[in-house]
Each structure stands twice: as C-alpha cells, then as structure tokens.
PDB file of N, CA and C in Angstrom:
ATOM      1  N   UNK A   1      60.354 -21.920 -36.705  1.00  0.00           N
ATOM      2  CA  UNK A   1      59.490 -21.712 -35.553  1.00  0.00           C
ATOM      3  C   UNK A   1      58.132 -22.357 -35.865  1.00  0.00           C
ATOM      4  N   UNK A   2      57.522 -22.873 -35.104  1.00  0.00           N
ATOM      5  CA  UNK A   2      56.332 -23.786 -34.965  1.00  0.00           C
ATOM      6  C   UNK A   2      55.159 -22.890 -35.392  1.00  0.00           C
ATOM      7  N   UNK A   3      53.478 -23.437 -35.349  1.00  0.00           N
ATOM      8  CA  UNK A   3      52.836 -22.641 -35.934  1.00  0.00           C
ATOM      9  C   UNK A   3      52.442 -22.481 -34.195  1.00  0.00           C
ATOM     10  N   UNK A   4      52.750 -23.540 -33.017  1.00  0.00           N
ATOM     11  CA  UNK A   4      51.846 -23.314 -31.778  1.00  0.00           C
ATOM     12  C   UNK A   4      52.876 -21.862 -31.389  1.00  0.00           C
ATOM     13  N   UNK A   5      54.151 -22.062 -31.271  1.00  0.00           N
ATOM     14  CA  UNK A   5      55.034 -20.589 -30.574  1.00  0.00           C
ATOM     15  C   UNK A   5      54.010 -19.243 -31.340  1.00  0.00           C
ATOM     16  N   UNK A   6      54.296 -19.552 -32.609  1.00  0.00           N
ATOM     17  CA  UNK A   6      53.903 -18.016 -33.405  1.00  0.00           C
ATOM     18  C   UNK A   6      52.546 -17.728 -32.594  1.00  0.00           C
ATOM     19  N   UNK A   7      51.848 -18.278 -32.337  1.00  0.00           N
ATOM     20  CA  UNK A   7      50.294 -17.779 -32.054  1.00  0.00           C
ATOM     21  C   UNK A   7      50.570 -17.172 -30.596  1.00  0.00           C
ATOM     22  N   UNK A   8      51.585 -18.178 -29.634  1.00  0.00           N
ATOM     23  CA  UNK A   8      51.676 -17.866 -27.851  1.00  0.00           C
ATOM     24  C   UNK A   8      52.497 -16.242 -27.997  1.00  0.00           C
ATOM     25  N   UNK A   9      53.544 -15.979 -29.464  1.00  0.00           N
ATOM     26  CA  UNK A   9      54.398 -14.939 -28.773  1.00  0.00           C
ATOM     27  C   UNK A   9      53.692 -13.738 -28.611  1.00  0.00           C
ATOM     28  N   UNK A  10      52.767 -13.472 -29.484  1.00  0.00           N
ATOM     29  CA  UNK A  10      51.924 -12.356 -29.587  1.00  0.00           C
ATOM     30  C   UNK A  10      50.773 -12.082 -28.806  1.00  0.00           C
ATOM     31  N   UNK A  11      51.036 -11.183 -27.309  1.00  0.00           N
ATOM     32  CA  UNK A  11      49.692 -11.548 -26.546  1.00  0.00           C
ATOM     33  C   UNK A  11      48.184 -10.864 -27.068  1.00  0.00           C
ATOM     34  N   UNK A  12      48.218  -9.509 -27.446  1.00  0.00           N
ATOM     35  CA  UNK A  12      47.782  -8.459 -28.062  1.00  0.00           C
ATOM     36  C   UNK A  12      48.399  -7.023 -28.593  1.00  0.00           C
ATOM     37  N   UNK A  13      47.388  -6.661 -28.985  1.00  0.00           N
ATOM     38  CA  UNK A  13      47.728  -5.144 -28.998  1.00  0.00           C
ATOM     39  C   UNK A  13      47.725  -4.473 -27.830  1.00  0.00           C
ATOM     40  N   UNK A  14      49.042  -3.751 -28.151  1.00  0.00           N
ATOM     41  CA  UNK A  14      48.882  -2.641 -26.299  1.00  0.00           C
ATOM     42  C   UNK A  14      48.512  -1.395 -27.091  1.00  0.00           C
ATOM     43  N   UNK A  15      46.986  -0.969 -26.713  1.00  0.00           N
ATOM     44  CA  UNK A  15      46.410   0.136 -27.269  1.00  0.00           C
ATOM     45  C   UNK A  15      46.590   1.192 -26.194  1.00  0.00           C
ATOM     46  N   UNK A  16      46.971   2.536 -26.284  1.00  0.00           N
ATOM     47  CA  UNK A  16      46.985   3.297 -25.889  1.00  0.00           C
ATOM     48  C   UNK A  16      47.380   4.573 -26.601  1.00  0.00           C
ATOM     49  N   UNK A  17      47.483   6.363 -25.763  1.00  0.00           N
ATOM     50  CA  UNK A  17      47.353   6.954 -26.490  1.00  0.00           C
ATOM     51  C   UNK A  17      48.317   7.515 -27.022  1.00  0.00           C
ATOM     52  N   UNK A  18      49.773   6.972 -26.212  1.00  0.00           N
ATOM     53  CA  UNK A  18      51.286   7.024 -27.135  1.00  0.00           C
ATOM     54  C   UNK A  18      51.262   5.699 -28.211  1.00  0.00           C
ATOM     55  N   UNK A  19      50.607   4.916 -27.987  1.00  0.00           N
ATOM     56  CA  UNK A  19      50.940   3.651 -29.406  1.00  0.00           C
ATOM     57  C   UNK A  19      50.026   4.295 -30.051  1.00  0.00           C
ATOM     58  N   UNK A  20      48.592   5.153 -29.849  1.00  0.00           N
ATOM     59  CA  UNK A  20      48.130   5.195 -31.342  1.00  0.00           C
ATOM     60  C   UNK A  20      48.596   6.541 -32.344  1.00  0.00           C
ATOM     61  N   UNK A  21      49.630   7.204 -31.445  1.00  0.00           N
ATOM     62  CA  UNK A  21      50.278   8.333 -32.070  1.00  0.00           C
ATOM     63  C   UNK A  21      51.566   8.079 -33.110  1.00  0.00           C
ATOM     64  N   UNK A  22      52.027   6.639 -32.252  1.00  0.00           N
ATOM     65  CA  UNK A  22      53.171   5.809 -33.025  1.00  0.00           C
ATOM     66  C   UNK A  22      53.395   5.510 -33.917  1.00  0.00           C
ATOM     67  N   UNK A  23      51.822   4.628 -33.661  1.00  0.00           N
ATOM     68  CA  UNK A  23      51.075   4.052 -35.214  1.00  0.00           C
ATOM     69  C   UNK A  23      50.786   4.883 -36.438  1.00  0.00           C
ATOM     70  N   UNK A  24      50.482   6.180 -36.128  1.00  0.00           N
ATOM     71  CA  UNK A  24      49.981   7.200 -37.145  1.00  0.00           C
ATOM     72  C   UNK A  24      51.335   7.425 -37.655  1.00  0.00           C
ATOM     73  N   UNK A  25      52.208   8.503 -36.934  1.00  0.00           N
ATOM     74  CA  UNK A  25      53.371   8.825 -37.402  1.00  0.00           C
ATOM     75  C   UNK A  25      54.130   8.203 -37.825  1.00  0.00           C
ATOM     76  N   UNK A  26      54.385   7.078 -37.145  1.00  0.00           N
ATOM     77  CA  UNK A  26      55.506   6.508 -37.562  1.00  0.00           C
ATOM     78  C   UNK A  26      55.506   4.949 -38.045  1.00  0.00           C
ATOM     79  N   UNK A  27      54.308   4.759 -38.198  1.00  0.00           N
ATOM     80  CA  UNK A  27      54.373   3.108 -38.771  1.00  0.00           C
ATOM     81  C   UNK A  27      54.822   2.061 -37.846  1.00  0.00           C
ATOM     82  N   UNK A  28      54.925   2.310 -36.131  1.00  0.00           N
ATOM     83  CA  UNK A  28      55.286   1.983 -35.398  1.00  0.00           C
ATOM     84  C   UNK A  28      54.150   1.541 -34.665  1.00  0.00           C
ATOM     85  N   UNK A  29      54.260  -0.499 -34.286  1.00  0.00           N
ATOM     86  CA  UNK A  29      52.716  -0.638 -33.629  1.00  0.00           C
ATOM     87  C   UNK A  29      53.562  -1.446 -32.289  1.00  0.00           C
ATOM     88  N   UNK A  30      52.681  -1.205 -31.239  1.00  0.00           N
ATOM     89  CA  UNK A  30      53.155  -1.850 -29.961  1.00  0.00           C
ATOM     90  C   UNK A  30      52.402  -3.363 -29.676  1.00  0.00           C
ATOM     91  N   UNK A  31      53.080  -4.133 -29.385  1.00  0.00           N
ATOM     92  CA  UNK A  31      52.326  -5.773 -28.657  1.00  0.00           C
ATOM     93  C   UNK A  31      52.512  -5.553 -26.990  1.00  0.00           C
ATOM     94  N   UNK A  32      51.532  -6.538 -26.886  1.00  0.00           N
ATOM     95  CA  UNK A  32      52.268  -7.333 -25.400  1.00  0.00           C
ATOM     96  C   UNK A  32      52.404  -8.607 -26.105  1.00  0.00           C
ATOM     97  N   UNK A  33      53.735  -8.633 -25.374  1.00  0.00           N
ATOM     98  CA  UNK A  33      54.510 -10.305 -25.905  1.00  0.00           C
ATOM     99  C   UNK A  33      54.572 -10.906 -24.435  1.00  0.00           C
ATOM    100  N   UNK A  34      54.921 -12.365 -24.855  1.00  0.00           N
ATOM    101  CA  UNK A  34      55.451 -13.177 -24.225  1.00  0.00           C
ATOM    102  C   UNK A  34      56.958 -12.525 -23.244  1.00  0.00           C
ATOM    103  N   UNK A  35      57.030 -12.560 -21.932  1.00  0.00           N
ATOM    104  CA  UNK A  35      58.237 -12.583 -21.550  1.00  0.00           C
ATOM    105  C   UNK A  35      58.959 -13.111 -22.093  1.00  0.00           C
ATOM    106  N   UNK A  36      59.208 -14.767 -22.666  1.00  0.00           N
ATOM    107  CA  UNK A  36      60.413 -15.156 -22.363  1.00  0.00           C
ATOM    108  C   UNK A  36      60.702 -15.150 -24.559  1.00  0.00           C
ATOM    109  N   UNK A  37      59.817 -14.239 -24.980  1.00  0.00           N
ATOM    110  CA  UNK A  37      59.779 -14.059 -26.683  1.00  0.00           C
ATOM    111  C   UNK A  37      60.945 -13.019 -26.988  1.00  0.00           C
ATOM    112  N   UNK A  38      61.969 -13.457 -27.940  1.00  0.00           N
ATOM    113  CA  UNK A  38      63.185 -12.512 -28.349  1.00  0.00           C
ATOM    114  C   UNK A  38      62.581 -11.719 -29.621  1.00  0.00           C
ATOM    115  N   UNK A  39      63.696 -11.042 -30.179  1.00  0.00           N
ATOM    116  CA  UNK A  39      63.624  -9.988 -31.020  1.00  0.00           C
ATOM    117  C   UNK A  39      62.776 -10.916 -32.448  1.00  0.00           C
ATOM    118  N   UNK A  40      63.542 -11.989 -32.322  1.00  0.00           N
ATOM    119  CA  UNK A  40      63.404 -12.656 -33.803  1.00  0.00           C
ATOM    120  C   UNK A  40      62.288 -13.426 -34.057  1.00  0.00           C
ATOM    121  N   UNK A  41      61.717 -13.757 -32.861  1.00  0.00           N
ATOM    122  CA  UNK A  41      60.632 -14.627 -32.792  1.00  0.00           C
ATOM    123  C   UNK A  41      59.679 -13.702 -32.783  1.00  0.00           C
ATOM    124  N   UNK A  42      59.304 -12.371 -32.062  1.00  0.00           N
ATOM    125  CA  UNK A  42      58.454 -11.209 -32.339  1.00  0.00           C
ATOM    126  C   UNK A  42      58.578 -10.856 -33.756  1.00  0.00           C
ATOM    127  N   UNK A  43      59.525 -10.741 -34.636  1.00  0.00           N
ATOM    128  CA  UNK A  43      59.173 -10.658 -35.802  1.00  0.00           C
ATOM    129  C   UNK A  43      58.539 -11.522 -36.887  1.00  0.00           C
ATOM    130  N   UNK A  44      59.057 -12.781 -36.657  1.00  0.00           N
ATOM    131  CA  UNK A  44      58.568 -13.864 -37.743  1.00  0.00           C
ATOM    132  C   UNK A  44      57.181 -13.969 -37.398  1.00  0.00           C
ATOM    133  N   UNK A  45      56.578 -13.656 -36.126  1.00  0.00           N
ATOM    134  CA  UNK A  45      54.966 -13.658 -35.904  1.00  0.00           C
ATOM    135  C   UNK A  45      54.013 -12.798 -36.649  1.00  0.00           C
ATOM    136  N   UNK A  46      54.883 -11.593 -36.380  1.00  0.00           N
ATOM    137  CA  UNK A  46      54.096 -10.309 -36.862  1.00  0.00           C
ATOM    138  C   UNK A  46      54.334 -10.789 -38.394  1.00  0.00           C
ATOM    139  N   UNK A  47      55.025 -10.897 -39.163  1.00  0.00           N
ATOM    140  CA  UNK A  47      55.226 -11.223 -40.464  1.00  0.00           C
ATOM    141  C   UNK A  47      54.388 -12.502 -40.799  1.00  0.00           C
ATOM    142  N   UNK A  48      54.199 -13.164 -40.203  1.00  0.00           N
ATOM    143  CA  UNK A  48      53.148 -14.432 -40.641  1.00  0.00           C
ATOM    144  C   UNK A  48      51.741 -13.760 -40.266  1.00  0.00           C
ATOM    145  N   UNK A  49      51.488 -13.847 -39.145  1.00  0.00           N
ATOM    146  CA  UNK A  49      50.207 -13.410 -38.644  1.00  0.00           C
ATOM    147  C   UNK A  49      49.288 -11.963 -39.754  1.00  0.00           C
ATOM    148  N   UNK A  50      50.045 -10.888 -39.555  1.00  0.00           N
ATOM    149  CA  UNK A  50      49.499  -9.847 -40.068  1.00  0.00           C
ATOM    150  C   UNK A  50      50.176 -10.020 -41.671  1.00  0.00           C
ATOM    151  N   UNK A  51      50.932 -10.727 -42.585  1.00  0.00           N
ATOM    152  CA  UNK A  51      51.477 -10.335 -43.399  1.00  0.00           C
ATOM    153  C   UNK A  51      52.092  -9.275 -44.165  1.00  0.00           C
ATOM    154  N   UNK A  52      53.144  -8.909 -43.143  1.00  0.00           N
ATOM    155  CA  UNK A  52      53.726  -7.648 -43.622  1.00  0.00           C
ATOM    156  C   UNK A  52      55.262  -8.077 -43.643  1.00  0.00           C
ATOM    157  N   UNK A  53      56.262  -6.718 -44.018  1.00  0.00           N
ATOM    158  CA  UNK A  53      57.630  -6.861 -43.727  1.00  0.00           C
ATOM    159  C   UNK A  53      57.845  -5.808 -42.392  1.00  0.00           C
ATOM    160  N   UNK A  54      58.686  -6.527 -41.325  1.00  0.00           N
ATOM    161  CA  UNK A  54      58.870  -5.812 -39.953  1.00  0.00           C
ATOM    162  C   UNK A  54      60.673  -5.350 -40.390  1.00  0.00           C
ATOM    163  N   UNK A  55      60.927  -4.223 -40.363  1.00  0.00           N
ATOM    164  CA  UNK A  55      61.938  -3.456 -40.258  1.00  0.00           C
ATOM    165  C   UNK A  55      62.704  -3.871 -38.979  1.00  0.00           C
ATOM    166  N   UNK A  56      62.303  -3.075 -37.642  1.00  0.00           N
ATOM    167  CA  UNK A  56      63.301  -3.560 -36.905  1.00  0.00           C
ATOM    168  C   UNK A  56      62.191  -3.932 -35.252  1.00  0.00           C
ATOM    169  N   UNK A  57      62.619  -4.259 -34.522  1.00  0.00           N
ATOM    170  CA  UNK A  57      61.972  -4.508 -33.036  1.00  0.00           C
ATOM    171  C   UNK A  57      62.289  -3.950 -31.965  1.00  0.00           C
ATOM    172  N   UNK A  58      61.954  -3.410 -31.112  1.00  0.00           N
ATOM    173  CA  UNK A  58      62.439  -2.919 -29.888  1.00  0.00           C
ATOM    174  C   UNK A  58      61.461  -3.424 -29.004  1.00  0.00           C
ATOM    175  N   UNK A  59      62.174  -3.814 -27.588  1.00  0.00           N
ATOM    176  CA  UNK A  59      61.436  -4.820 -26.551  1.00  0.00           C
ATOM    177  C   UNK A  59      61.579  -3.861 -25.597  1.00  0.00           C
ATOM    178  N   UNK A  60      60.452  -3.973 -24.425  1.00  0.00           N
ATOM    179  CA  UNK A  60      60.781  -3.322 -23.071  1.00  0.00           C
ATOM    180  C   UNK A  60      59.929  -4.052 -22.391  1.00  0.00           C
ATOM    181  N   UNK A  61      60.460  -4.461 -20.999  1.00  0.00           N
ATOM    182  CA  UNK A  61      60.229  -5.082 -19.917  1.00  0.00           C
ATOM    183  C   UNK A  61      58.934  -3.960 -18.857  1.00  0.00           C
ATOM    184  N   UNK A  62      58.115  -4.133 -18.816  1.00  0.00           N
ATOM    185  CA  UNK A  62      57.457  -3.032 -17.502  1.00  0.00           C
ATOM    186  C   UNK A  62      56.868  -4.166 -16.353  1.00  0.00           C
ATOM    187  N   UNK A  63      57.368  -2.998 -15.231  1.00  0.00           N
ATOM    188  CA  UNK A  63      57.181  -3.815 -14.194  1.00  0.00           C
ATOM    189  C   UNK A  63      56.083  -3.438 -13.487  1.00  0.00           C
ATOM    190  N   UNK A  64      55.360  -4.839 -13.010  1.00  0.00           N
ATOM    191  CA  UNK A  64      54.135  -4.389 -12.241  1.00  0.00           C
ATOM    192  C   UNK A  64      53.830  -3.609 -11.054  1.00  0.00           C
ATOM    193  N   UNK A  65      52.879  -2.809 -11.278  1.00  0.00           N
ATOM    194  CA  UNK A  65      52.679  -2.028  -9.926  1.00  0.00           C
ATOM    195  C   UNK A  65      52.313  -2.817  -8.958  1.00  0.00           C
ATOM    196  N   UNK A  66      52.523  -2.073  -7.571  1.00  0.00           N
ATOM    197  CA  UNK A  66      52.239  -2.297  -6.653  1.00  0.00           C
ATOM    198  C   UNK A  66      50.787  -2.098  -6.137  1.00  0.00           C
ATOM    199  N   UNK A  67      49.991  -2.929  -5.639  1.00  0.00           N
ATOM    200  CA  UNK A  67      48.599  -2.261  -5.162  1.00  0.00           C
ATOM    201  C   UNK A  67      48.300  -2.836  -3.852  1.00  0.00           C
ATOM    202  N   UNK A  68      47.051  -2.129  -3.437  1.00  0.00           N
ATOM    203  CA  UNK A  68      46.685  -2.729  -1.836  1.00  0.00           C
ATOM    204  C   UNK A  68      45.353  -2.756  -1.553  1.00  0.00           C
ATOM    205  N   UNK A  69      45.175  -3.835  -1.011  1.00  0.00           N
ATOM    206  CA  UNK A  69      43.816  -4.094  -1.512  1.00  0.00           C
ATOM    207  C   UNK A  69      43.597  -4.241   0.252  1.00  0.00           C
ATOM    208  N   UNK A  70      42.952  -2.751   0.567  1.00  0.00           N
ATOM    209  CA  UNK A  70      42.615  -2.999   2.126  1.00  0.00           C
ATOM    210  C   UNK A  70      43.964  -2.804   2.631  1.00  0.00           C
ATOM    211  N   UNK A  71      43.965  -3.727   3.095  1.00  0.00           N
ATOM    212  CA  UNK A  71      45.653  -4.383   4.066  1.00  0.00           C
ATOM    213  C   UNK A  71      46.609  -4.836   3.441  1.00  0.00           C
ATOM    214  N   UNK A  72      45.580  -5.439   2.467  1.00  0.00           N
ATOM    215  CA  UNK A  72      46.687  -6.303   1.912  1.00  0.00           C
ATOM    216  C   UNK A  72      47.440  -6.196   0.541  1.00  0.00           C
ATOM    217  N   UNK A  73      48.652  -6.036   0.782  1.00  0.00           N
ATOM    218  CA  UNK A  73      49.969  -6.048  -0.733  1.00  0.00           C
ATOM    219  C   UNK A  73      49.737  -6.826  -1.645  1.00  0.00           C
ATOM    220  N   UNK A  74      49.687  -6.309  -2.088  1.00  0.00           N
ATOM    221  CA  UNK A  74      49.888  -7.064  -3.811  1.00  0.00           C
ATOM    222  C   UNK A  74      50.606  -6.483  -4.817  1.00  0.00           C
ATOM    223  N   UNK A  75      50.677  -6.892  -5.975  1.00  0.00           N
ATOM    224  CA  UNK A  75      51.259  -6.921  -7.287  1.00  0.00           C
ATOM    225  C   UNK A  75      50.824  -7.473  -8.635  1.00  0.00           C
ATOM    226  N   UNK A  76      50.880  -6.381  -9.512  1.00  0.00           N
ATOM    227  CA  UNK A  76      50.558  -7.085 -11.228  1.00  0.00           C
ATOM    228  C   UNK A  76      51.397  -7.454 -11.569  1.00  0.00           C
ATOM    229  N   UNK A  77      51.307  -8.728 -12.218  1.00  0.00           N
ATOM    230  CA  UNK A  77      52.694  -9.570 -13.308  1.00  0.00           C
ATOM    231  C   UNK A  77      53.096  -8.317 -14.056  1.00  0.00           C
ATOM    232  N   UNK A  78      54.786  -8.275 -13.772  1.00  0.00           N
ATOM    233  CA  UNK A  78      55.712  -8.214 -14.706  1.00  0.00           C
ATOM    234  C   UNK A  78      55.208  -8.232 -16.390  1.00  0.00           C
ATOM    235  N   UNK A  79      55.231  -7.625 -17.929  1.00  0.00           N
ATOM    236  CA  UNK A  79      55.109  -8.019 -18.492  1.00  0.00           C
ATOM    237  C   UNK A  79      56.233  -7.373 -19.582  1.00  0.00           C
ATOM    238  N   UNK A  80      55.926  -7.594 -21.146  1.00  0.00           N
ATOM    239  CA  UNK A  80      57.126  -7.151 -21.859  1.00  0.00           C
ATOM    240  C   UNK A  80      56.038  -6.768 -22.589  1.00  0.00           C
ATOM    241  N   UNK A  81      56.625  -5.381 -23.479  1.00  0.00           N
ATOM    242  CA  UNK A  81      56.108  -5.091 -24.982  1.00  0.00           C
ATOM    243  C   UNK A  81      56.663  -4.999 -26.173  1.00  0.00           C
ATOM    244  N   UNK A  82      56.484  -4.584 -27.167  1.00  0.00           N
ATOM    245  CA  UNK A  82      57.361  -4.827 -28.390  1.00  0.00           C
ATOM    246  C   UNK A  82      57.135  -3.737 -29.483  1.00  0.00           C
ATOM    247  N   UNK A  83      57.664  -2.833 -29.419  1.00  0.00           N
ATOM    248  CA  UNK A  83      57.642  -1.702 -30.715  1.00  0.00           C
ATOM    249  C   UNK A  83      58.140  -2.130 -31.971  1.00  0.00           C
ATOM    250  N   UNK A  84      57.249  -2.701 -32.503  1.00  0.00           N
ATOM    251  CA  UNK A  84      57.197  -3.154 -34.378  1.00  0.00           C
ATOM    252  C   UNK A  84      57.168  -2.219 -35.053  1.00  0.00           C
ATOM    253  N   UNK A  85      58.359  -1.728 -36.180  1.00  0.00           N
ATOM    254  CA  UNK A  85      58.565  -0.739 -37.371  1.00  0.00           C
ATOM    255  C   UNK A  85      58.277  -1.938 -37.888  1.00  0.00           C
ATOM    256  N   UNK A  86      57.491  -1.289 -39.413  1.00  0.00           N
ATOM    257  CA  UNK A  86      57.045  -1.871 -40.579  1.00  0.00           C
ATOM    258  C   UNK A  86      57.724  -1.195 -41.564  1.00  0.00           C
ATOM    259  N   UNK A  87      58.034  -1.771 -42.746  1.00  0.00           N
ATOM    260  CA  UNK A  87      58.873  -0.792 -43.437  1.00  0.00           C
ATOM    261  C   UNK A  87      57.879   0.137 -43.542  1.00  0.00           C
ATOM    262  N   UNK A  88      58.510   0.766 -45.521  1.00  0.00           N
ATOM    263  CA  UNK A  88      57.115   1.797 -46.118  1.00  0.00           C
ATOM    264  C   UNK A  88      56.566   1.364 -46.681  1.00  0.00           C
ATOM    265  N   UNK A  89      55.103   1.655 -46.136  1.00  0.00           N
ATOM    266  CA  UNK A  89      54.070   1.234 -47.194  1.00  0.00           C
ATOM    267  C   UNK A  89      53.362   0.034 -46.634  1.00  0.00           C
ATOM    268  N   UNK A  90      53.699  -0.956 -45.882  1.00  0.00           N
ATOM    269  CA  UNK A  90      52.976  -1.498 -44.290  1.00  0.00           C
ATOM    270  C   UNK A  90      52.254  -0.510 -43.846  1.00  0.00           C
ATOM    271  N   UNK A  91      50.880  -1.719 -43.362  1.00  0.00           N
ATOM    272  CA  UNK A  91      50.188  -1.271 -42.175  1.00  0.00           C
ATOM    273  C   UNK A  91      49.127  -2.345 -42.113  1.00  0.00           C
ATOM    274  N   UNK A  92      49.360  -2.498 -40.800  1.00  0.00           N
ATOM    275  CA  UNK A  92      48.238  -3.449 -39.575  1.00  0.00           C
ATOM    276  C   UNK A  92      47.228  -2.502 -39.540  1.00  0.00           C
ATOM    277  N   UNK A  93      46.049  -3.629 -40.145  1.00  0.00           N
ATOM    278  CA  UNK A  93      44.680  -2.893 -40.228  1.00  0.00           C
ATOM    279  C   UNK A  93      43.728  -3.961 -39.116  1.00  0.00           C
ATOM    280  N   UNK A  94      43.668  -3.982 -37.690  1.00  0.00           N
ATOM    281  CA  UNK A  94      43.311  -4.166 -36.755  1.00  0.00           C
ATOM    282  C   UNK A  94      41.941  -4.564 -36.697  1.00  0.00           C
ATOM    283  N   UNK A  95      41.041  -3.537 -37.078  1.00  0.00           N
ATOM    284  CA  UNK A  95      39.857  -3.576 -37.712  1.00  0.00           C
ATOM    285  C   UNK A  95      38.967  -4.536 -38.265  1.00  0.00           C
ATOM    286  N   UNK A  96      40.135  -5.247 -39.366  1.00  0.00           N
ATOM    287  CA  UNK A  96      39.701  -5.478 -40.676  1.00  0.00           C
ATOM    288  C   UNK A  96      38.398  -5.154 -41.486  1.00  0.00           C
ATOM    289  N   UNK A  97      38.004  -4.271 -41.129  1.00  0.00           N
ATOM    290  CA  UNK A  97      37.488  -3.086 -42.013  1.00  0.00           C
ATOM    291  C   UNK A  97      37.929  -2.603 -43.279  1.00  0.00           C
ATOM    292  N   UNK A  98      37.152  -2.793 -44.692  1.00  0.00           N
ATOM    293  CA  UNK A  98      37.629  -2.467 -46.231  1.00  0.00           C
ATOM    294  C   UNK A  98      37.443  -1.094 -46.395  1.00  0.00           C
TER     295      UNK A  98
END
C-alpha cells in the first residue's frame, strides 16, 4: 500500500463518549475512515501511522441524518467508522503529551 492511500484511509478520530469509554476499557479506539477503506488497509495505517500492533478491526457504515433547513431537505454524507483493538500493552497517545 502506497504512502498517499495510508494518509487518505484514516479521516480522524471519532471522539465521543462511548469511544472514550472503549478506549479506557478496552484498548479499543474508533476512526472515521474512508468509505471505500477495507479491513486491511485500516490496519496497515493505524500500524504505520501510530506505530503499534492492531489485533483485529471492526467497520460500521452510519448513515446520514436527515435535516431541514426551513423548507428545505437535506442530508449529511453517509460515512464509515472503524473500531481498532490494539493488542496488550498498545496505546494511541493522541496528545502526544510525555
């Protein structure tokens, strides 16, 4: 995999207050990825980028709400996220704070 893919698959961190419970307990950190990014390509990123070992991946699709602005319909893009296990003894320090 290229060094331009690795940088596009990873959009950010999806911070919130079930990922930062994830993160604590379970060594479990959430992305927003790329839609069209698979299991394997979400891992070799996180493993280059943050330098760690990724255990396993789980992907989920969420779909955009609906909103109305006045009259008028609309919609937020579609996006995907990605639940990263790290083995033991990993951890994404976000921060980078010593």
């Amino acid at each position: 995999m290229n060094q331009e893919r690795i940088l596009t698959v990873l959009r950010a961190p999806h911070v919130s207050e079930k990922a930062t419970v994830n993160a604590d307990e379970n060594g479990t950190f959430v992305f927003k990825v790329a839609t069209d990014a698979n299991k394997l390509e979400i891992k070799k990123a996180v493993e280059t980028l943050f330098e760690v070992k990724v255990k396993s991946v789980r992907t989920a699709k969420v779909k955009g709400k609906s909103k109305f602005f006045g009259r008028v319909a609309g919609k937020r893009a579609d996006w995907k996220k990605a639940y990263v296990s790290l083995e033991e003894g990993q951890d994404i320090d976000f921060l980078g704070a010593e």
